[in-house]
Protein backbone atom coordinates (compact mmCIF):
# COMPACT_ATOMS: atom_id res chain seq x y z
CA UNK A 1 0.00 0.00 0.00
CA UNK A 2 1.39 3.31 -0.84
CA UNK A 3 1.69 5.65 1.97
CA UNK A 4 1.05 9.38 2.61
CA UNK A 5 4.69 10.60 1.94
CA UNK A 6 4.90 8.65 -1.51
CA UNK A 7 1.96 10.33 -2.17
CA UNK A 8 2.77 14.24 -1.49
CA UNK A 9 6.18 13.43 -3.16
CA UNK A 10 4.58 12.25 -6.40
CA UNK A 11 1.71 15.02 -6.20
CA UNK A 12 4.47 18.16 -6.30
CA UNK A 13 6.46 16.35 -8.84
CA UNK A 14 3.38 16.55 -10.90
CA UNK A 15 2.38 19.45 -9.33
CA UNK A 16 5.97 21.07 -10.29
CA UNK A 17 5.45 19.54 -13.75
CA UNK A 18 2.26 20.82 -14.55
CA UNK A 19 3.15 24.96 -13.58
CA UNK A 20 6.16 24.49 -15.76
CA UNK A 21 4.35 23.39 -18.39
CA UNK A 22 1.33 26.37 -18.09
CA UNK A 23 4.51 28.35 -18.21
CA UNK A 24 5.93 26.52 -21.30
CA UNK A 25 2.49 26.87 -22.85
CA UNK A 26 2.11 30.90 -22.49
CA UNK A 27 5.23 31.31 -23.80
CA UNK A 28 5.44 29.06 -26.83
CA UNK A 29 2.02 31.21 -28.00
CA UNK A 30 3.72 34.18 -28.45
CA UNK A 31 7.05 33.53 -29.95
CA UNK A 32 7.97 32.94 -33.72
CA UNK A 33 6.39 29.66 -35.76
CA UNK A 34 10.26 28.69 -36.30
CA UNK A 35 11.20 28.58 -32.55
CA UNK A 36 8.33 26.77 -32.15
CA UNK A 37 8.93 23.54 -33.60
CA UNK A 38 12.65 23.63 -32.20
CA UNK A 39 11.51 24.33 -28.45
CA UNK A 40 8.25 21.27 -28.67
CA UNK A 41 10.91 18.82 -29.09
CA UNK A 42 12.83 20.54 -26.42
CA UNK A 43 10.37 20.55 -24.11
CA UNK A 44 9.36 16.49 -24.69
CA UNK A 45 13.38 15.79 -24.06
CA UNK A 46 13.46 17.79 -20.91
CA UNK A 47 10.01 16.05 -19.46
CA UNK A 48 12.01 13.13 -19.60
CA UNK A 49 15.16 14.00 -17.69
CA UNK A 50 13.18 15.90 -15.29
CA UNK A 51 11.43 12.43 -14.57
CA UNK A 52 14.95 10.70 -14.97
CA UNK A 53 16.08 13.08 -12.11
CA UNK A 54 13.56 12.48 -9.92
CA UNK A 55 13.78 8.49 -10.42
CA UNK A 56 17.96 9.14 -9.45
CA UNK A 57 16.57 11.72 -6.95
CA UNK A 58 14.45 8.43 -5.17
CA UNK A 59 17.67 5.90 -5.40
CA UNK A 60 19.70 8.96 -3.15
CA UNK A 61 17.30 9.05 -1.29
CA UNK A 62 17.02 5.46 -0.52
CA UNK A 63 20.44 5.50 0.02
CA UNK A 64 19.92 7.96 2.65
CA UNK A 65 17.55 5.11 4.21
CA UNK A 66 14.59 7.87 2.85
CA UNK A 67 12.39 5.52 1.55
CA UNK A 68 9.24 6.25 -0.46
CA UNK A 69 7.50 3.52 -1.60
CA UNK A 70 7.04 3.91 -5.73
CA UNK A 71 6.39 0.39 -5.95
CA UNK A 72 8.77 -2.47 -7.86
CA UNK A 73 11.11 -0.20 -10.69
CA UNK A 74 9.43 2.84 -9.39
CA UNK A 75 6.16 1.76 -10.80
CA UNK A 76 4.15 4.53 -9.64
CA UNK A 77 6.89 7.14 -11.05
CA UNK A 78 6.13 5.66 -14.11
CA UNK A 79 2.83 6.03 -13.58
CA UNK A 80 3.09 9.80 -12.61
CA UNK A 81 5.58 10.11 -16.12
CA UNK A 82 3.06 8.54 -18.52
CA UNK A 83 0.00 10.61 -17.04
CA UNK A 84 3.37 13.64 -17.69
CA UNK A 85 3.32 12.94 -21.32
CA UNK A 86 -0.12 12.64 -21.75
CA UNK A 87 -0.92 16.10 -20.24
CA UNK A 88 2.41 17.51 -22.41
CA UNK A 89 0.36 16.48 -25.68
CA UNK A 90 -3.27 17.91 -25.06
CA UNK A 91 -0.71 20.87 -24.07
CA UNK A 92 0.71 20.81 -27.16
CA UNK A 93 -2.25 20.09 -29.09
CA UNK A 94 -3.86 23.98 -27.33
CA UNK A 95 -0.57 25.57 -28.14
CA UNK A 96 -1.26 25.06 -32.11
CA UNK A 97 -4.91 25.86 -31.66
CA UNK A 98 -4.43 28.83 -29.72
CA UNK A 99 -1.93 30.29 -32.20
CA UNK A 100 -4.09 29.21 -34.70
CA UNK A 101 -7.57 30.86 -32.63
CA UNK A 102 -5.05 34.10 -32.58
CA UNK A 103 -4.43 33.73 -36.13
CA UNK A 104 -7.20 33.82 -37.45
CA UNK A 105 -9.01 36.99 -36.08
C-alpha cells in the first residue's frame, strides 16, 4: 500500500510539472512559428530527464535510508511520467490551436 509521503512526493512532482508546463504553454504562443517547432521537441526531451532526475533523486534518497515507496522499478513514477506525457500532448495540441484561434481573427 502506498503511503502518505509517496503520495505528497509524487503530487508536487506533478504538481511542479504541470506549472512548468502552463509556463511553457504561455510562452510558446507568443514567440515565432520557427522557434516553435525547435523548443516542442525541447520541451518532450526535458520532461524526460526531469522524470529521470527524480527516479535518481528516489535511489539517493534510498540510500539515505529515505524511503518512499514507488512500488517495484518505481512503478508509480512511471505512472506519474506517462500521465506527464499525456498532459504535455493535449498541451501541445492547445498551443497550435491557440496560435491558430489568434491567427485567425
Amino acid at each position: 500500500m502506498i503511503n502518505m509521503k509517496t503520495i505528497a512526493f509524487l503530487f508536487i512532482v506533478y504538481i511542479v510539472f504541470f506549472v512548468l508546463s502552463i509556463y511553457f504553454r504561455n510562452r510558446m504562443i507568443r514567440i515565432k512559428s520557427r522557434w516553435l517547432y525547435l523548443f516542442i521537441p525541447c520541451y518532450l526531451i526535458a520532461i524526460y530527464y526531469y522524470f529521470e532526475f527524480i527516479n535518481q533523486l528516489s535511489h539517493f534518497l534510498m540510500d539515505k535510508k529515505i524511503y518512499l515507496e514507488l512500488g517495484h522499478a518505481n512503478y508509480y513514477l512511471l505512472v506519474i511520467y506517462l500521465i506527464s506525457i499525456v498532459t504535455a500532448i493535449i498541451f501541445i495540441f492547445s498551443i497550435f490551436y491557440k496560435r491558430k484561434k489568434t491567427d485567425g481573427r
